[in-house]
Protein backbone atom coordinates (compact mmCIF):
# COMPACT_ATOMS: atom_id res chain seq x y z
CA UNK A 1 145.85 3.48 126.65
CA UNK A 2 149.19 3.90 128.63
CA UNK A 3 148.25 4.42 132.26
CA UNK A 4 149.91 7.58 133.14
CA UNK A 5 148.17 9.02 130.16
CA UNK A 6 145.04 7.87 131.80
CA UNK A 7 145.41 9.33 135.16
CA UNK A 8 147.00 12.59 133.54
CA UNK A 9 143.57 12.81 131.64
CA UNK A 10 141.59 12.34 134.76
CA UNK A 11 143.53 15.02 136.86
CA UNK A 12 142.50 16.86 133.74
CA UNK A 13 139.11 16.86 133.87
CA UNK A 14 138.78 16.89 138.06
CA UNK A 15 140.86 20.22 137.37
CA UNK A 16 138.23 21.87 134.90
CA UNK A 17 135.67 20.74 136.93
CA UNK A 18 136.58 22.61 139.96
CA UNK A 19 137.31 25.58 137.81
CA UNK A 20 133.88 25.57 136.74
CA UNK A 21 132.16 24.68 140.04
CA UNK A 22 133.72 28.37 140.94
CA UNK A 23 132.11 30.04 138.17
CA UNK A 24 128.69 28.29 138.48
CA UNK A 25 126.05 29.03 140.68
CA UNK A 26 125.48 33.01 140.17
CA UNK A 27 127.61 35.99 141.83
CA UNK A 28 131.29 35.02 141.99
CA UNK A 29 132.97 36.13 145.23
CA UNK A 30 136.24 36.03 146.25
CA UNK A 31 136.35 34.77 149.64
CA UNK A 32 139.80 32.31 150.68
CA UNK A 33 138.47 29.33 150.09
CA UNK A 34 137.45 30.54 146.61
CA UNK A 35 141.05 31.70 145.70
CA UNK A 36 142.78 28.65 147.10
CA UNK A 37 139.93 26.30 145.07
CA UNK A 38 141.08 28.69 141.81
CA UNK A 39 144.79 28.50 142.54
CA UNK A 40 144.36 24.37 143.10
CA UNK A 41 142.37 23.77 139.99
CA UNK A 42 144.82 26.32 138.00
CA UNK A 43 147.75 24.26 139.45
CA UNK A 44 146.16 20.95 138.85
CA UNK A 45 145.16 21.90 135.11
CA UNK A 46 148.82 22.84 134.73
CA UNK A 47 150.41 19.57 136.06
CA UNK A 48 147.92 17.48 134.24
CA UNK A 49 148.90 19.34 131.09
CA UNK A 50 152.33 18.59 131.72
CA UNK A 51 151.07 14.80 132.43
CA UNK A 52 149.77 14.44 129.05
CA UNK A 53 152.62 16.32 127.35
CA UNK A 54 155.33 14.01 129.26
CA UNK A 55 153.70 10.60 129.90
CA UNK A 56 155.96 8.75 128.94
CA UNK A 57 159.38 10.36 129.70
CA UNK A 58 157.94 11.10 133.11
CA UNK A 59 154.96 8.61 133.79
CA UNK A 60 152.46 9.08 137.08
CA UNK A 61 152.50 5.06 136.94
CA UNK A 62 154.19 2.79 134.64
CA UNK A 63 151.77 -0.08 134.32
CA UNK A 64 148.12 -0.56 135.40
CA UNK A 65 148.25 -1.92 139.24
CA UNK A 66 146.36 -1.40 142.41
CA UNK A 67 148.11 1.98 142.92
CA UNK A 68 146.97 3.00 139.25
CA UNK A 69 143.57 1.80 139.65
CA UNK A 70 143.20 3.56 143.37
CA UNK A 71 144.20 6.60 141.42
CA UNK A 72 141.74 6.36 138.65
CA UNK A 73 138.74 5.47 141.07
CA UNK A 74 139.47 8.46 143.32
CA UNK A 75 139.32 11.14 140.95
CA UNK A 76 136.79 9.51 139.15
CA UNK A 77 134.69 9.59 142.47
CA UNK A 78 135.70 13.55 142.60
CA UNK A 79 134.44 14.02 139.44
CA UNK A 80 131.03 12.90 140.36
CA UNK A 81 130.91 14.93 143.24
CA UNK A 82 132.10 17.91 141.36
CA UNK A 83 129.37 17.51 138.57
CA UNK A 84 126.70 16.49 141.56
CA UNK A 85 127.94 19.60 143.25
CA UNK A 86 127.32 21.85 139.93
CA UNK A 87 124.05 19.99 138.73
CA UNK A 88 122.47 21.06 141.88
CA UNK A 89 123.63 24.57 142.05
């Protein structure tokens, strides 16, 4: 799999994961940190869209490399604290 594809894909799903950490867990209320968390996972659905659409005109990373792989691992370590975070809501 081209790795900017990857990443773009990963952004992805850290994105609808924090949309859905918002609407999980019972009575939604808007409070600041709510809003921002919807505006950030709106805007980071948005770019990784754009990710997927463009990866290779306009590639995150060109090749797999410690930068690529630093990527992956972070988000994939947000993930799991995302689903964590919802599993125990």
């Amino acid at each position: 799999m081209n790795p900017s594809r990857l990443v773009a894909l990963c952004f992805f799903f850290v994105s609808v994961l924090l949309l859905a950490q918002v609407s999980v867990g019972g009575e939604l209320r808007f409070t600041i940190g709510t809003v921002l968390q919807l505006a950030g996972g709106l805007f980071l659905l948005l770019t990784s869209l754009y990710g997927l659409a463009r990866y290779e005109e306009n590639p995150i990373v060109s090749e797999y490399n410690p930068l690529t792989y630093l990527l992956i691992s972070g988000l994939l370590l947000w993930a799991v604290g995302l689903l964590t975070q919802i599993a125990t809501v």
